[in-house]
Protein backbone atom coordinates (compact mmCIF):
# COMPACT_ATOMS: atom_id res chain seq x y z
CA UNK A 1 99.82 54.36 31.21
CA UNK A 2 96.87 52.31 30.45
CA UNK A 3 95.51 52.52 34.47
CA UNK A 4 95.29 56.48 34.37
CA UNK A 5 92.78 58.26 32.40
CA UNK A 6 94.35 60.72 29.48
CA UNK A 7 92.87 63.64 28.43
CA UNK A 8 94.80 64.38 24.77
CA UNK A 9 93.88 67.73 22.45
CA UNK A 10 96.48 69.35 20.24
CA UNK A 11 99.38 70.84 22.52
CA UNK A 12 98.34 68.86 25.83
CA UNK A 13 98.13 66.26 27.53
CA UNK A 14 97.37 64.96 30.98
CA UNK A 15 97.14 61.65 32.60
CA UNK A 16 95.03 61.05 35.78
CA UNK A 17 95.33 58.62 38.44
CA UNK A 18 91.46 57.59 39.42
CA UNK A 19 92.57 55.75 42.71
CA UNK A 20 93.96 58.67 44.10
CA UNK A 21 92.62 61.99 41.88
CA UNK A 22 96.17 62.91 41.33
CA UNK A 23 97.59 64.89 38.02
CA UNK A 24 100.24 61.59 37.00
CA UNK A 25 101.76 63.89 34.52
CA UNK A 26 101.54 66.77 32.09
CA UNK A 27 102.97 67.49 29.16
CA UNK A 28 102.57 70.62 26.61
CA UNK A 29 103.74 70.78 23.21
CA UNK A 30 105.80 73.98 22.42
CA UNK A 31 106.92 73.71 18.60
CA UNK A 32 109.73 70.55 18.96
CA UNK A 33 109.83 70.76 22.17
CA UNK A 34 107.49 68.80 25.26
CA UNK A 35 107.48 70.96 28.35
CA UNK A 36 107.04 68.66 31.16
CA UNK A 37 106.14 71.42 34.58
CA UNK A 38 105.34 68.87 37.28
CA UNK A 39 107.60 65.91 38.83
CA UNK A 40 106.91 62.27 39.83
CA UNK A 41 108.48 60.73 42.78
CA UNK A 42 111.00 58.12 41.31
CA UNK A 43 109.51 54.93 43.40
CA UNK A 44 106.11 55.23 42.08
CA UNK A 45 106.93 51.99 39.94
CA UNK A 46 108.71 49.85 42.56
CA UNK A 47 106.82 47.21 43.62
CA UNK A 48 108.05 47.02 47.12
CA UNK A 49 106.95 50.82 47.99
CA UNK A 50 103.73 50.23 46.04
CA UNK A 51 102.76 47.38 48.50
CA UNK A 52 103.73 48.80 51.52
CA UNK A 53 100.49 49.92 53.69
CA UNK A 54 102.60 52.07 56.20
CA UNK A 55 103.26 54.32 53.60
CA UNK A 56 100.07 56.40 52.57
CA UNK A 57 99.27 56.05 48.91
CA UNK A 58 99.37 59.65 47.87
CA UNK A 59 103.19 59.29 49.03
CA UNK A 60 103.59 55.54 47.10
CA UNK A 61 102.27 57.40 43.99
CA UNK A 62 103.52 61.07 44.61
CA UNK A 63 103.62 63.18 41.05
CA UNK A 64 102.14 66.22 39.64
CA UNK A 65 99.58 67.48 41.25
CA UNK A 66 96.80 66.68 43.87
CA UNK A 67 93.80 68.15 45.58
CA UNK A 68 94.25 68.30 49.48
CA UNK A 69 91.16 68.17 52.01
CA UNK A 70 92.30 68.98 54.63
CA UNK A 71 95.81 70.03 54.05
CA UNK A 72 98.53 67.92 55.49
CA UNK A 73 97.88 66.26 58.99
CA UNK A 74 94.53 66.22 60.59
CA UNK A 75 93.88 66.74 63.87
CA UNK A 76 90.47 67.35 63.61
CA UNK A 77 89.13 63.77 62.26
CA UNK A 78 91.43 60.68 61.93
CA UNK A 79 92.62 61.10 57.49
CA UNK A 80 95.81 59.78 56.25
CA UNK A 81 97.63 62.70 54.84
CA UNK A 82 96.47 65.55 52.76
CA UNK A 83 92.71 63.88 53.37
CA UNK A 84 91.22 60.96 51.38
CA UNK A 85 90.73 63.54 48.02
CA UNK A 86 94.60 62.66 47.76
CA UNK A 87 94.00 58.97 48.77
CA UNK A 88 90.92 57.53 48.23
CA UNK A 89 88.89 56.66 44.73
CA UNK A 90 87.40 58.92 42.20
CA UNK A 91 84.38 57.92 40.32
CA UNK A 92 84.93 59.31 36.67
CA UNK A 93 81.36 60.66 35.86
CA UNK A 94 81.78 62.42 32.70
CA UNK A 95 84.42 62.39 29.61
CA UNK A 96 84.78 64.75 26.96
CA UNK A 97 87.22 65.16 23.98
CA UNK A 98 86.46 66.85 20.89
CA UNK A 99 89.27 69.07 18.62
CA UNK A 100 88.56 71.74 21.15
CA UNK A 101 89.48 70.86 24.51
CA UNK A 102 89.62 67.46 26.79
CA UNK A 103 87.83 67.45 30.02
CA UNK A 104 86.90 65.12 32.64
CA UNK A 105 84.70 65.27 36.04
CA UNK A 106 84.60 63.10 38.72
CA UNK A 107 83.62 62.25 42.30
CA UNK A 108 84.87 61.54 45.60
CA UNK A 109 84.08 58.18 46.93
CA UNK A 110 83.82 58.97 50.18
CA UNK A 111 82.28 62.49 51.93
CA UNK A 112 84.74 64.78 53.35
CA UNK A 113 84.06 66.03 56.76
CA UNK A 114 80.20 65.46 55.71
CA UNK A 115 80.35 67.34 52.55
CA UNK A 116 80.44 65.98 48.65
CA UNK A 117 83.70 66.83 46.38
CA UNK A 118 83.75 67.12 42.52
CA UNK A 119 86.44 67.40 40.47
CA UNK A 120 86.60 69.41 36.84
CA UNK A 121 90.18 68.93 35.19
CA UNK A 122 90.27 70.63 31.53
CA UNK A 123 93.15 71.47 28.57
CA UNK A 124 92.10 73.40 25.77
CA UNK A 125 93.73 73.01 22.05
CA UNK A 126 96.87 74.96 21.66
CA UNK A 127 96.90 76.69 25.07
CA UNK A 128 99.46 75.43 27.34
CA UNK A 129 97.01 75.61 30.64
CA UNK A 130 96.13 72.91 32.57
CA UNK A 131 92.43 73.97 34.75
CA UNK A 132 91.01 72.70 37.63
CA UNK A 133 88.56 73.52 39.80
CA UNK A 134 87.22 71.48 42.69
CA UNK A 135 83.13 71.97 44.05
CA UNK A 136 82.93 71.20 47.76
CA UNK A 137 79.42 71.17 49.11
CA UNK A 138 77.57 70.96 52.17
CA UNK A 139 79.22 69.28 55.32
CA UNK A 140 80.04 71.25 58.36
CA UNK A 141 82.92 72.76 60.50
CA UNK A 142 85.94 74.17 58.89
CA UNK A 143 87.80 72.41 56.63
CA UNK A 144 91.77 73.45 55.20
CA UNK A 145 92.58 72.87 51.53
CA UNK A 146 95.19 73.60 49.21
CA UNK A 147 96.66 72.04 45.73
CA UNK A 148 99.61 70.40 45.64
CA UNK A 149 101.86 71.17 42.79
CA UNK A 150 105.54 69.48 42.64
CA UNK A 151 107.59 71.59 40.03
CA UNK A 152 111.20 69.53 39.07
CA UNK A 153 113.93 72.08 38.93
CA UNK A 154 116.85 70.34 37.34
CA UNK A 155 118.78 73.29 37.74
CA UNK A 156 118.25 76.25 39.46
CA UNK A 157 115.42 79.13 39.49
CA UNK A 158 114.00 82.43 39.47
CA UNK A 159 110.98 83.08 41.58
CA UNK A 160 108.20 86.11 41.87
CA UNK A 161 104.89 86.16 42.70
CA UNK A 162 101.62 88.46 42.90
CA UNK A 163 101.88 90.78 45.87
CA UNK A 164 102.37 89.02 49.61
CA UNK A 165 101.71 90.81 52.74
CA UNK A 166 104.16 88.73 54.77
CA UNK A 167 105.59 85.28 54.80
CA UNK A 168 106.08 82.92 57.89
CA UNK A 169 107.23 79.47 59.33
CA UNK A 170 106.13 77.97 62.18
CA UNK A 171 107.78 76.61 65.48
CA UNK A 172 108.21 72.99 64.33
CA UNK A 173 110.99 72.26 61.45
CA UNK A 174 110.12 69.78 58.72
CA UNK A 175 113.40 67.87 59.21
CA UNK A 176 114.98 68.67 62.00
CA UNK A 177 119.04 69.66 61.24
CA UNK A 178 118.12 69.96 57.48
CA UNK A 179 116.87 73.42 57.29
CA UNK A 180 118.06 76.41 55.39
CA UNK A 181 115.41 78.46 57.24
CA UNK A 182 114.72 79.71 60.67
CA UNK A 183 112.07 78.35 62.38
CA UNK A 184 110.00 80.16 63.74
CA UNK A 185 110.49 83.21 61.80
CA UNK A 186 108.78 86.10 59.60
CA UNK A 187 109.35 89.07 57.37
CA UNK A 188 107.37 91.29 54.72
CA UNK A 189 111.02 91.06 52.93
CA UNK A 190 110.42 87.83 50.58
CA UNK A 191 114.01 88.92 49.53
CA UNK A 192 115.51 88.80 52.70
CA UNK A 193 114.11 85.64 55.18
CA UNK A 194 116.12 84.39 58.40
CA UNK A 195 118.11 81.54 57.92
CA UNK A 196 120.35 80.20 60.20
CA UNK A 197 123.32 80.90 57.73
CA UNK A 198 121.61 83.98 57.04
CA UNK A 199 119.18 86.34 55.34
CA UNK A 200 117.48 84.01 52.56
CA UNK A 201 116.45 85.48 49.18
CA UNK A 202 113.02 83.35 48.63
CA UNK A 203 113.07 84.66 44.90
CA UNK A 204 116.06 82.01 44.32
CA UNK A 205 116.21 78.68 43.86
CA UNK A 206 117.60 76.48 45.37
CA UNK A 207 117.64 78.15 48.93
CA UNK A 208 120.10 75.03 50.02
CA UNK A 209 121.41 71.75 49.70
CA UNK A 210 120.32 68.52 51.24
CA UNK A 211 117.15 70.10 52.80
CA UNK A 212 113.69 70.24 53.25
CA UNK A 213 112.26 73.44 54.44
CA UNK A 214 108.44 75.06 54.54
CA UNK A 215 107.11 78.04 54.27
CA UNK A 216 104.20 80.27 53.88
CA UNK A 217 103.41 83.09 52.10
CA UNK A 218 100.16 85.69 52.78
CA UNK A 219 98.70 87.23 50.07
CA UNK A 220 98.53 91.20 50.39
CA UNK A 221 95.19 93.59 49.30
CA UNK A 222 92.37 92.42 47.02
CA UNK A 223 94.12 91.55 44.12
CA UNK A 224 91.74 89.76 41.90
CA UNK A 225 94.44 87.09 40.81
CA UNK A 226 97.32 85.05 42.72
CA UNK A 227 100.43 83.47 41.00
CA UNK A 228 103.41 82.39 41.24
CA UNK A 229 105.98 81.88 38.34
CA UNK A 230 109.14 80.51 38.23
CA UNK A 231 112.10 80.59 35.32
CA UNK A 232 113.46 77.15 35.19
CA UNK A 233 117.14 77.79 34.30
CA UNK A 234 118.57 74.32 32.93
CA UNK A 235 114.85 73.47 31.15
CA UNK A 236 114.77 77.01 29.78
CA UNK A 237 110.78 77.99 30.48
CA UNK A 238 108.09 79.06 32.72
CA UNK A 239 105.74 77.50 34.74
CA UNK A 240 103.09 79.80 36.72
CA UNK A 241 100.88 78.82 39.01
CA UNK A 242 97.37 80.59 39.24
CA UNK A 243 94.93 81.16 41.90
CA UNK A 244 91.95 83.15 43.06
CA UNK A 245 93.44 84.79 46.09
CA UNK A 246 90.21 85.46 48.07
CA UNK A 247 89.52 81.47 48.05
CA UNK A 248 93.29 80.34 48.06
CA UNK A 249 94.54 83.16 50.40
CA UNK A 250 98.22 81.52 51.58
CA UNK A 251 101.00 80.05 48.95
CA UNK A 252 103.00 77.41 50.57
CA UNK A 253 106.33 76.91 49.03
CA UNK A 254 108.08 73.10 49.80
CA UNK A 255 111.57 72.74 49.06
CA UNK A 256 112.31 68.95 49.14
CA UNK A 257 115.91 68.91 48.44
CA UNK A 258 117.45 65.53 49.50
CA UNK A 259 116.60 66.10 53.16
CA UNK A 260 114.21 63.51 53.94
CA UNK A 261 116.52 60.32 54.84
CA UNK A 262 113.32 57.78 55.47
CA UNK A 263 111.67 55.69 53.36
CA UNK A 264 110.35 55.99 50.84
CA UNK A 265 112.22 59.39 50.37
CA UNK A 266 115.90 57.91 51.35
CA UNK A 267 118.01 60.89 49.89
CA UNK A 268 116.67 60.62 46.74
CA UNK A 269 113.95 63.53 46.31
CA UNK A 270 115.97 66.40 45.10
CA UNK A 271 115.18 69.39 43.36
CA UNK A 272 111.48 69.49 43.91
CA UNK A 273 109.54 72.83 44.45
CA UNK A 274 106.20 72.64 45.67
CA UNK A 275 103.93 75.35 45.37
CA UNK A 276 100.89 74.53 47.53
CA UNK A 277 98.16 76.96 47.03
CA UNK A 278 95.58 76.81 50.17
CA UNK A 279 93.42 77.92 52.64
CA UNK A 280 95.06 76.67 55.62
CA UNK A 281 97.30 77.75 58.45
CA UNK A 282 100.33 76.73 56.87
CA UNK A 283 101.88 73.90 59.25
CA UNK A 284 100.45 74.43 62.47
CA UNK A 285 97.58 71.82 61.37
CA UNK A 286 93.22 71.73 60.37
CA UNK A 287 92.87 72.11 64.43
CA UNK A 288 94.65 75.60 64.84
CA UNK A 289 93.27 76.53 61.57
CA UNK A 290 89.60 76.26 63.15
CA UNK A 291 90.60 79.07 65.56
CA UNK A 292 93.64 81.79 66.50
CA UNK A 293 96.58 81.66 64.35
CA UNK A 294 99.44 82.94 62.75
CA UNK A 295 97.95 83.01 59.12
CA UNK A 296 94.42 83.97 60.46
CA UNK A 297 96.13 86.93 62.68
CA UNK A 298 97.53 88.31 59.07
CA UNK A 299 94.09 89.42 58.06
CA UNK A 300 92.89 86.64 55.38
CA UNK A 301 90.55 83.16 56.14
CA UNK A 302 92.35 80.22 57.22
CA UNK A 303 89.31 77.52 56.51
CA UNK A 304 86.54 76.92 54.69
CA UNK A 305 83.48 77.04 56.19
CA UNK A 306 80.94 74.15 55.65
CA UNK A 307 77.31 74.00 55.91
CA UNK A 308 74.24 72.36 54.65
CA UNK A 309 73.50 74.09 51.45
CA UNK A 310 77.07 75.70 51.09
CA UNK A 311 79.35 75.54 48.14
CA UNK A 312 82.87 76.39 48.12
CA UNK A 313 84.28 76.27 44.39
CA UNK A 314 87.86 76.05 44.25
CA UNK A 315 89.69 76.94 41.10
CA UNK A 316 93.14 76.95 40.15
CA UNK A 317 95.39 76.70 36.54
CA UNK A 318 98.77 75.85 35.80
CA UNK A 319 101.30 76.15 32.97
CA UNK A 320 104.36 76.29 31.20
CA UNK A 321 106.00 78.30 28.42
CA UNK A 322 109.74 78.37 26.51
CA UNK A 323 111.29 80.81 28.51
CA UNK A 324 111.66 83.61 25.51
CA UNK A 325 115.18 85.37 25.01
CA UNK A 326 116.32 87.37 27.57
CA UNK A 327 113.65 86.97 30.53
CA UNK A 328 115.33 86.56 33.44
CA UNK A 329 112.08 86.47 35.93
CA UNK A 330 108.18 87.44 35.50
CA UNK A 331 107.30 90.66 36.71
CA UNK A 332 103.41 90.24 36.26
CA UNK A 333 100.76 88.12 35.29
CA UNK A 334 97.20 89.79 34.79
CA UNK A 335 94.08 88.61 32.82
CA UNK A 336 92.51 91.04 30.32
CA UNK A 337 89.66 90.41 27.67
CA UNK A 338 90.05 86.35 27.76
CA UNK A 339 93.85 86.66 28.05
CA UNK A 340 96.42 85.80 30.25
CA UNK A 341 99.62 88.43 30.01
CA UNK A 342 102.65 87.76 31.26
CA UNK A 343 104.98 90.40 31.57
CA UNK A 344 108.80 90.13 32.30
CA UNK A 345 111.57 92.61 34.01
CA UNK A 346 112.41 94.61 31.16
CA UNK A 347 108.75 95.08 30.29
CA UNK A 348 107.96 92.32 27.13
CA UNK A 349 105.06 90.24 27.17
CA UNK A 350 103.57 87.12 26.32
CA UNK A 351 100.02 86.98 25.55
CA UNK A 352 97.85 83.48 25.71
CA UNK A 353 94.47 82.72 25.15
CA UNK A 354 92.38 82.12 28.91
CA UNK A 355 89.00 80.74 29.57
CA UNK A 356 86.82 83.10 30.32
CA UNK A 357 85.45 83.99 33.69
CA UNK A 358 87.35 80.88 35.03
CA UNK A 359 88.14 83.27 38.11
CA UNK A 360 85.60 85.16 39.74
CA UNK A 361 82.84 83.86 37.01
């Protein structure tokens, strides 16, 4: 991997993709075992999809983990996909690895909608957490933005997250006639969602076969953290996904199951689970996110606002965990006195160091 950057301390390690800001891969060390949360598209070394311009890079080189500004299409200003923070350059300002912890920072080439983006990505020695937080200053209007996060489930899954207030899809189906859920459709009831077969229990995975379906979730109260965790049956862990719900306030989960026939998907994306943290409207686009709209009518912020002299710090943390014996899903995650507790179904808990006053300072 001798184009990416790698950031190596005992337990972790990361490689980054500079021409796009993407995570390539991540791996944590658990005893004998390498826990690998995130997946990678299986073109991203074929020549052929590589060279072809129609196809926007952070697609050619889909894997792991990238930062999206805006979120998805743009309506607003003409971006490829997911903005150029998943497509364009990073300058790689600053380096650091020591026995402690490997970090790097870097910069967008290129403003976003007038405004300067930064990019902090950090593992610390034995902790199996990868950070990342993302500084977004000045500019102006109202920009959506969300992480990207592709989880591989090579088997199926148990979901659960911090509390939502409702979850939702909009009018317009990913792939049309490859759906397992109704579109449009809504329901406080993340056990019980329409589907066209039927009531759909989001906690489950997969929720079908040969599809690709979207859908957002709404976080609920003033909790003072986000997540979402999910027991990976046939690789037998955990990976969680971590947020500060009053910046991130909508979890957007993508099952791409085999249901995108075009290139470069062809069939052949199956069993990936995206869990796109955001501020964003979901799928109705950055233009309806400016104004009225579903997510906004739920109660939380749908875009951030820019402005000269205005900073929007975005963090967010992921990892992964051998699933110990006889956890069947998470029940809670909290963070107490530097440390992250995850607590399971029947009550038992695993304990891991956290970096202090990453959320909230």
């Amino acid at each position: 991997m001798s184009e990416f950057l790698t950031l190596s301390v005992t337990g972790a390690r990361v490689h980054l993709d500079p021409k796009i800001g993407n995570i390539r891969s991540l791996i944590f060390r658990a005893g004998d075992r390498d826990l690998s949360p995130l997946h990678t598209a299986p073109w991203v070394d074929d020549p052929a999809i590589l060279a072809d311009e129609t196809i926007p890079i952070v697609e050619r080189r889909l894997s792991g983990d990238f930062f999206c500004a805006p979120f998805a299409h743009s309506d607003v200003e003409t971006n490829p996909i997911h903005g150029w923070t998943a497509n364009g350059p990073w300058e790689v300002d600053e380096i650091v690895q020591n026995s402690h912890f490997a970090m790097a920072r870097m910069t967008l080439g290129r403003p976003v909608m007038g405004a300067r983006v930064t990019k902090e990505v950090r593992v610390e020695a034995g902790v199996p957490i990868l950070y990342q937080t993302h500084t977004i200053s000045d500019g102006a209007d109202g920009l959506t933005v969300a992480h990207h996060p592709m989880v591989q489930m090579a088997g199926a899954g148990r979901l659960s997250f911090s509390a939502k207030r409702l979850a939702l899809t909009t009018g317009e189906m990913p792939v049309a006639g490859r759906n397992w859920l109704k579109y449009p459709a809504q329901s406080t009831d993340l056990s019980s969602f329409p589907g066209p077969g039927g009531p759909v229990d989001l906690h489950d995975y997969p929720v079908g076969k040969g599809n690709d379906d979207f859908i957002t979730l709404v976080e609920a109260g003033s909790a003072p953290l986000g997540w979402t965790a999910v027991v990976r049956e046939a690789e037998d862990d955990i990976v969680f996904v971590l947020k500060d719900p009053a910046v991130l306030p909508v979890t957007m989960l993508w099952y791409s199951n085999g249901g995108r026939q075009f290139a470069p998907w062809n069939g052949r994306h199956i069993g990936v689970l995206g869990i796109e943290d955001g501020c964003t409207a979901g799928a109705e686009g950055h233009r309806a996110a400016q104004g009225p709209n579903s997510v906004a009518k739920s109660g939380v912020r749908s875009a951030l606002r820019l402005g000269s002299l205005t900073t929007h710090i975005v963090h967010h943390a992921t990892g992964c965990i051998p699933r110990p014996a006889n956890w069947a899903h998470v029940a809670d995650i909290s963070i107490r006195d530097r440390r992250l507790i995850l607590t399971s179904d029947a009550g038992a808990q695993v304990t891991l160091p956290f970096k202090a006053g990453f959320f909230r300072g």
